[in-house]
PDB file of N, CA and C in Angstrom:
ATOM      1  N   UNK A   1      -5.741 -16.054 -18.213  1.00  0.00           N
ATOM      2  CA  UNK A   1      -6.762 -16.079 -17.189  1.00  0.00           C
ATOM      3  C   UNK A   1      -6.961 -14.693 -16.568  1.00  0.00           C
ATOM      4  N   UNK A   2      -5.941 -13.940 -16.493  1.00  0.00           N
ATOM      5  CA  UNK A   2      -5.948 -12.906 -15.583  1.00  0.00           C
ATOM      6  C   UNK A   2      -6.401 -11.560 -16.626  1.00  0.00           C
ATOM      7  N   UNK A   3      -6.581 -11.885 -17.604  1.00  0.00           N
ATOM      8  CA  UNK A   3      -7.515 -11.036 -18.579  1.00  0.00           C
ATOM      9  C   UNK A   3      -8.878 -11.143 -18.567  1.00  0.00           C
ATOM     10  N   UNK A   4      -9.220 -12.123 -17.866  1.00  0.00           N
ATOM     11  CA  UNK A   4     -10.958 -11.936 -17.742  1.00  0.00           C
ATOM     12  C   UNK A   4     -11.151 -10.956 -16.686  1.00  0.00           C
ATOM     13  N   UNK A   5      -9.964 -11.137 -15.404  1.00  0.00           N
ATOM     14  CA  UNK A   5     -10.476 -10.154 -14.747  1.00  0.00           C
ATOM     15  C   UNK A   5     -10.803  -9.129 -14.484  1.00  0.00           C
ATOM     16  N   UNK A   6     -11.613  -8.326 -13.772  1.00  0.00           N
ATOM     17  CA  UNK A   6     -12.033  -6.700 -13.347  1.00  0.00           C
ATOM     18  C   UNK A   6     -11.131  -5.941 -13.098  1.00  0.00           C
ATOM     19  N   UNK A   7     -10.292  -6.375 -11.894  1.00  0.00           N
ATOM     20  CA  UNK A   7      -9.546  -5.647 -11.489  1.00  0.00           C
ATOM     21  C   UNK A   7      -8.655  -6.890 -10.683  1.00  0.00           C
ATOM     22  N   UNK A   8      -7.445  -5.816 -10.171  1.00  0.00           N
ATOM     23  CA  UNK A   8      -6.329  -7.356  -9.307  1.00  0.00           C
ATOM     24  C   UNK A   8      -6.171  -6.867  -8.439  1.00  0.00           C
ATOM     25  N   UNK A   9      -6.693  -7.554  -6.774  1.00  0.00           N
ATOM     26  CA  UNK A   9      -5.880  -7.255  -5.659  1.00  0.00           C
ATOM     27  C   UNK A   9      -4.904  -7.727  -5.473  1.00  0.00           C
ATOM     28  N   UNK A  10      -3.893  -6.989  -5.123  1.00  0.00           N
ATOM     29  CA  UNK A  10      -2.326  -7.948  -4.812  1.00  0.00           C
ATOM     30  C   UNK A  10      -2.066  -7.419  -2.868  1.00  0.00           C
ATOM     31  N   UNK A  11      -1.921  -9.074  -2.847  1.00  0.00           N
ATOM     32  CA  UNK A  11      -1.549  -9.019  -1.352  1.00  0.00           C
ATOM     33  C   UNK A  11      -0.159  -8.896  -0.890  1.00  0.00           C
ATOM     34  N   UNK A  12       0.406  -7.609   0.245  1.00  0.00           N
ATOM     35  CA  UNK A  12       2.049  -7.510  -0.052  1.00  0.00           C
ATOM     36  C   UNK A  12       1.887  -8.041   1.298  1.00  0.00           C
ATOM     37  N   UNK A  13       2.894  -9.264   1.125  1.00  0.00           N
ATOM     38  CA  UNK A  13       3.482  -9.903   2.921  1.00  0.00           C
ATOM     39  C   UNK A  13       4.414  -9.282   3.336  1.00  0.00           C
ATOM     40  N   UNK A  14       5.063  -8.748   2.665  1.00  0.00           N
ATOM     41  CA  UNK A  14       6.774  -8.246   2.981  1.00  0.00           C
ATOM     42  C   UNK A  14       6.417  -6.669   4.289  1.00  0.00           C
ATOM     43  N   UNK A  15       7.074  -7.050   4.853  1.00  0.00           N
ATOM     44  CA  UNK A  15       6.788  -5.750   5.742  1.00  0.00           C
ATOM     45  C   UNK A  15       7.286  -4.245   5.292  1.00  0.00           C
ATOM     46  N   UNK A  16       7.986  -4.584   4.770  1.00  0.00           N
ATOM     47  CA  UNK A  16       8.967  -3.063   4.006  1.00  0.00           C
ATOM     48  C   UNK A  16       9.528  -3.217   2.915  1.00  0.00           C
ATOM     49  N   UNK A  17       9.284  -2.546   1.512  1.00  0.00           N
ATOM     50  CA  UNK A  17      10.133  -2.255   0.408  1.00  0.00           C
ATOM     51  C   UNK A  17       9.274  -3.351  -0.522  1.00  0.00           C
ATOM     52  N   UNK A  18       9.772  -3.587  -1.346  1.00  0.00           N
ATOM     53  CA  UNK A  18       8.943  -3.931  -2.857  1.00  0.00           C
ATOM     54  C   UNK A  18       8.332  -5.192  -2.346  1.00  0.00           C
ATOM     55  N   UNK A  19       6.965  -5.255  -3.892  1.00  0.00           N
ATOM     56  CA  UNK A  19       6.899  -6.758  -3.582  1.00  0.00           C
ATOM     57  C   UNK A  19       7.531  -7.716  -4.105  1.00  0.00           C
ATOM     58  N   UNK A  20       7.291  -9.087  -3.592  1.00  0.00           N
ATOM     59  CA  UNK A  20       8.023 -10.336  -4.338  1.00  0.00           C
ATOM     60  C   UNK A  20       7.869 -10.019  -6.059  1.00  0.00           C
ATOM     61  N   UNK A  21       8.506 -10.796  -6.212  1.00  0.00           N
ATOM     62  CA  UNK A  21       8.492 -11.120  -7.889  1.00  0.00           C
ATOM     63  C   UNK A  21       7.262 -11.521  -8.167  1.00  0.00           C
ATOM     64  N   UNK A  22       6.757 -12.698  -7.983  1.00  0.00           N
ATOM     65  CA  UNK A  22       5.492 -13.158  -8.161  1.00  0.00           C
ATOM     66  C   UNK A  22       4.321 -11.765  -8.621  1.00  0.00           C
ATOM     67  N   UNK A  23       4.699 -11.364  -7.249  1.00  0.00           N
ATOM     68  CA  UNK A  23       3.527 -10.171  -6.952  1.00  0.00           C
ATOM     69  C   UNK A  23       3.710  -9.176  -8.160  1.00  0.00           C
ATOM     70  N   UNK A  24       4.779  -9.145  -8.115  1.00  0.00           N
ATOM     71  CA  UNK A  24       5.274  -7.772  -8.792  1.00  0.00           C
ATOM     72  C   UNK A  24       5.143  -7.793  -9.977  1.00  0.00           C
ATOM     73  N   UNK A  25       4.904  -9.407 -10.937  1.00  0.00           N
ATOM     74  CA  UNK A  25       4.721  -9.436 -12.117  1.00  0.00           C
ATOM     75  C   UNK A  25       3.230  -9.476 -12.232  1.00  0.00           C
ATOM     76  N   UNK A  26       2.465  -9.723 -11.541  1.00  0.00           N
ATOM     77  CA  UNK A  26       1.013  -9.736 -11.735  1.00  0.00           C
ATOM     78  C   UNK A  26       0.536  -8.317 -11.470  1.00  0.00           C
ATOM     79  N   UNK A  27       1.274  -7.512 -10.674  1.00  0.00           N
ATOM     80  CA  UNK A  27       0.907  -6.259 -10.815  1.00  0.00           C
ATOM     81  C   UNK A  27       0.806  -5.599 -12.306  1.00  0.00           C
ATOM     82  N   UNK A  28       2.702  -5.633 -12.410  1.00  0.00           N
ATOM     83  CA  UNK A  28       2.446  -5.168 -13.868  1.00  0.00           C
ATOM     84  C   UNK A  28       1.963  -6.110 -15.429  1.00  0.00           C
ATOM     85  N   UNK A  29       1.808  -6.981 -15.077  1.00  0.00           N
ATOM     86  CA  UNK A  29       0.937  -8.019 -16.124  1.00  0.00           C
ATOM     87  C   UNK A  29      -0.623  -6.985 -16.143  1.00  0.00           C
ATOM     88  N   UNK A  30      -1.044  -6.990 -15.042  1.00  0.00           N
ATOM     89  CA  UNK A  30      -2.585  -6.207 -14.612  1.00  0.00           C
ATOM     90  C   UNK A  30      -2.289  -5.261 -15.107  1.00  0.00           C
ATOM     91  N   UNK A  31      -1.521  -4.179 -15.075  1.00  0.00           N
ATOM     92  CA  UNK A  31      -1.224  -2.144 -15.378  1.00  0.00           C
ATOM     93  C   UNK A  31      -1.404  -2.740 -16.752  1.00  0.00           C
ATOM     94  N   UNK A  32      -0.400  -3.488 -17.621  1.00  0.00           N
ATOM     95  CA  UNK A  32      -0.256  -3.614 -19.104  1.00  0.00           C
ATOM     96  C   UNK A  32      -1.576  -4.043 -20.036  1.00  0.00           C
ATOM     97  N   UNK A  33      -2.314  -4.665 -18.903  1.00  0.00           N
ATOM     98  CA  UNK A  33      -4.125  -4.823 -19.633  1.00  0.00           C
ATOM     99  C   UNK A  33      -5.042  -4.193 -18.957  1.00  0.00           C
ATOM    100  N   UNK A  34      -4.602  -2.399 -18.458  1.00  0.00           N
ATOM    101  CA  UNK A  34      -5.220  -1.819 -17.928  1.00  0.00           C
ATOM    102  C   UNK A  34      -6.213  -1.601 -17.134  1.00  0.00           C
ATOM    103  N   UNK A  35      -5.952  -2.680 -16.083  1.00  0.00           N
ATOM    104  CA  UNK A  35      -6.871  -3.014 -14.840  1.00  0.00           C
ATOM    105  C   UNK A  35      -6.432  -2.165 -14.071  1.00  0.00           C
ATOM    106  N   UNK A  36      -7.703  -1.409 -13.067  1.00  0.00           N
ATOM    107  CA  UNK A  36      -7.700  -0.963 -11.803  1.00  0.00           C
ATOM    108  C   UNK A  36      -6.999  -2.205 -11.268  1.00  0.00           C
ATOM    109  N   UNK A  37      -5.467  -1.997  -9.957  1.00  0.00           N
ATOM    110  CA  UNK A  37      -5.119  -2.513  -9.062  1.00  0.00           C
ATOM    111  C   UNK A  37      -5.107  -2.073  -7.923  1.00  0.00           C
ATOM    112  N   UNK A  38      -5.487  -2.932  -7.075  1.00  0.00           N
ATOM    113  CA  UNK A  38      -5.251  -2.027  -5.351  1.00  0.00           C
ATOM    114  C   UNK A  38      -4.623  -2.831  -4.740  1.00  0.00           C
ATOM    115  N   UNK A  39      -3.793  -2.979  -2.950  1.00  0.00           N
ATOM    116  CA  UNK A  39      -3.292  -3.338  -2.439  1.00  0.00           C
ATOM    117  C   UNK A  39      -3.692  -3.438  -1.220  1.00  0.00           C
ATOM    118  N   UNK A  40      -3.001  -4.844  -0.721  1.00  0.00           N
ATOM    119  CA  UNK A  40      -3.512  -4.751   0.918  1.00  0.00           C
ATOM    120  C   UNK A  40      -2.426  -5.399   1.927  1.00  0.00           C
ATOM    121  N   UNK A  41      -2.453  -5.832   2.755  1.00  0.00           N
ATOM    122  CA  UNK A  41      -1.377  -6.181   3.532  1.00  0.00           C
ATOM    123  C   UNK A  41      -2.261  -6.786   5.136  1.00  0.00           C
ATOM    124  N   UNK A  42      -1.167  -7.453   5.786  1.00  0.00           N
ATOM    125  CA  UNK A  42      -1.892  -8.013   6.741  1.00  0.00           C
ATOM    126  C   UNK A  42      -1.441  -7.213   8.052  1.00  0.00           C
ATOM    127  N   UNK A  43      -0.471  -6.979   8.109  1.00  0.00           N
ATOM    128  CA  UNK A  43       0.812  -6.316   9.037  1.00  0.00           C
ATOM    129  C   UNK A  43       0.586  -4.728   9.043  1.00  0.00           C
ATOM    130  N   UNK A  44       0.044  -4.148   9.463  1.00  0.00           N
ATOM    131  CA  UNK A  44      -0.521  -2.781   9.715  1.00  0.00           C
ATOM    132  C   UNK A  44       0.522  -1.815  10.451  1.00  0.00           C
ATOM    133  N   UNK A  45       1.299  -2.615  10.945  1.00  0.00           N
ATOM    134  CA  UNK A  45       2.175  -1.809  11.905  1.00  0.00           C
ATOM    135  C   UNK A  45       3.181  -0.564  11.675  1.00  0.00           C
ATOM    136  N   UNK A  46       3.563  -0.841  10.406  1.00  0.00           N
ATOM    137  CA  UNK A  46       4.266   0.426  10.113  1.00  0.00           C
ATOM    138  C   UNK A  46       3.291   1.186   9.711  1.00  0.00           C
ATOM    139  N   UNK A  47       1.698   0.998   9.200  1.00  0.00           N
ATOM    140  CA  UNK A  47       1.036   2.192   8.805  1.00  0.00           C
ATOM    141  C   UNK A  47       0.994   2.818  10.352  1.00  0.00           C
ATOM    142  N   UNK A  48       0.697   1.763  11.309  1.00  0.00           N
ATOM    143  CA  UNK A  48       0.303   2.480  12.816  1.00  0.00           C
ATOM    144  C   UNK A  48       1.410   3.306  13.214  1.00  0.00           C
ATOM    145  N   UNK A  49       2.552   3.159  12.512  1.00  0.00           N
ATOM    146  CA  UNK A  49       3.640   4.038  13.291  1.00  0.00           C
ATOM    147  C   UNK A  49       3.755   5.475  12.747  1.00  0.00           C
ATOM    148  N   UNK A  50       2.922   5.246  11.340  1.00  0.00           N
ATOM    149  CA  UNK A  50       3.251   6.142  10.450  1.00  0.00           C
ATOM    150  C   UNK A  50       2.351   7.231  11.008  1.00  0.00           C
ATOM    151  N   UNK A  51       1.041   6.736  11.583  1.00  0.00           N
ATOM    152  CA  UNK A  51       0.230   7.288  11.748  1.00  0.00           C
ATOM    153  C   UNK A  51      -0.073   8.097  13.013  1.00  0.00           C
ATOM    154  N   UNK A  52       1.273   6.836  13.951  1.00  0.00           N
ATOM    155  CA  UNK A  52       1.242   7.670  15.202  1.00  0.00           C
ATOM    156  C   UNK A  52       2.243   9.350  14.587  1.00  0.00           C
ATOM    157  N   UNK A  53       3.319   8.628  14.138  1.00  0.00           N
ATOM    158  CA  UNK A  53       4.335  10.225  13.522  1.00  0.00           C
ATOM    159  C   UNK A  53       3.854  11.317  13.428  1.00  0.00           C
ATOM    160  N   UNK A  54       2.604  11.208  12.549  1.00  0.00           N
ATOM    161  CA  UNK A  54       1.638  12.637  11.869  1.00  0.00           C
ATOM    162  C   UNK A  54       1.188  13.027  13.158  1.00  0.00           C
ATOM    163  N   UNK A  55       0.510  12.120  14.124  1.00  0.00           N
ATOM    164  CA  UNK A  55      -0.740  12.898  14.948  1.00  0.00           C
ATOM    165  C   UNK A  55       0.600  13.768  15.514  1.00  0.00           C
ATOM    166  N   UNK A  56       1.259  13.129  16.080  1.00  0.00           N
ATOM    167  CA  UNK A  56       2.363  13.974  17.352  1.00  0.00           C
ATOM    168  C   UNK A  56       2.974  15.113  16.570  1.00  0.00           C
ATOM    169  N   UNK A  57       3.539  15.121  15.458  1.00  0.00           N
ATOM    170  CA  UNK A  57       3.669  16.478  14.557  1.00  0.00           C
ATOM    171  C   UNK A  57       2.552  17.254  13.850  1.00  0.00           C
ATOM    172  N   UNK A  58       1.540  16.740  13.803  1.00  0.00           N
ATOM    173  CA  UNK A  58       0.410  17.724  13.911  1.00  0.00           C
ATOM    174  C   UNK A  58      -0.192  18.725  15.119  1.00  0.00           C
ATOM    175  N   UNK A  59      -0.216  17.903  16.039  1.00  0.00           N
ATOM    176  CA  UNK A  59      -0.164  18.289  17.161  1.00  0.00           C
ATOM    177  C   UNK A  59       1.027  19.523  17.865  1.00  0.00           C
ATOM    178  N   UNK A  60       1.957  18.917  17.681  1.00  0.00           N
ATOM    179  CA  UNK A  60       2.946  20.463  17.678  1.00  0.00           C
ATOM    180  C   UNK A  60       2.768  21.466  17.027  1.00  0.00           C
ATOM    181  N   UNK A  61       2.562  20.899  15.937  1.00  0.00           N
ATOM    182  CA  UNK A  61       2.438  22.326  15.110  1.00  0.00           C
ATOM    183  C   UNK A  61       1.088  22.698  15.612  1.00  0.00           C
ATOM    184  N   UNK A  62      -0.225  22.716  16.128  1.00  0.00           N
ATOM    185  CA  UNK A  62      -1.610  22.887  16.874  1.00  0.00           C
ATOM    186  C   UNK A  62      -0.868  23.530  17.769  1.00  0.00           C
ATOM    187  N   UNK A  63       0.121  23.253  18.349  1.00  0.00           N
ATOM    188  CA  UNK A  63       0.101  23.896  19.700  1.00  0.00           C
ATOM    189  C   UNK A  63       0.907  24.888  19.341  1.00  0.00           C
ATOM    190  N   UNK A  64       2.341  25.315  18.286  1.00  0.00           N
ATOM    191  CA  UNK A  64       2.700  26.108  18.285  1.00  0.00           C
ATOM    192  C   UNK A  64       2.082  26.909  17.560  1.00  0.00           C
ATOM    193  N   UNK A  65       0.537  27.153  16.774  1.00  0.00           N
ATOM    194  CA  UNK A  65       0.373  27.965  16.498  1.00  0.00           C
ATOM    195  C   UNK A  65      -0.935  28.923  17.296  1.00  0.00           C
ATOM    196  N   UNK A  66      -1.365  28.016  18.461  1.00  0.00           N
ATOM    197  CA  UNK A  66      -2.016  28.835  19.444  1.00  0.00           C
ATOM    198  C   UNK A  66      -1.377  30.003  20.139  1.00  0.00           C
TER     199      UNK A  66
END
């Protein structure tokens, strides 16, 4: 079935570190019949933390090089 498709979104629940098995075999089931895959997630929060990290060390470095 998963050979008719275009491409595979795989949804990761896990908040940190690999996905399930499930997931993880339909990923690479998808790579091995050379489908574009992308990813998504519901739980944003570690990107938000990630994202706070950069601004505040970007920002230093902005200020130490004025």
């Amino acid at each position: 079935m998963m050979a008719r498709y275009k491409e595979l979104l795989a949804k990761k629940e896990q908040p940190e570190g690999e996905p399930d098995r499930g997931t993880a075999f339909e990923i690479g089931f998808a790579a091995s019949l050379g489908k574009p895959i992308s990813a998504c997630r519901d739980d944003l929060s570690a990107l938000r933390e990630r994202c706070r990290a950069l601004r505040q060390r970007s920002a230093m470095f902005a200020s130490a090089a004025i």
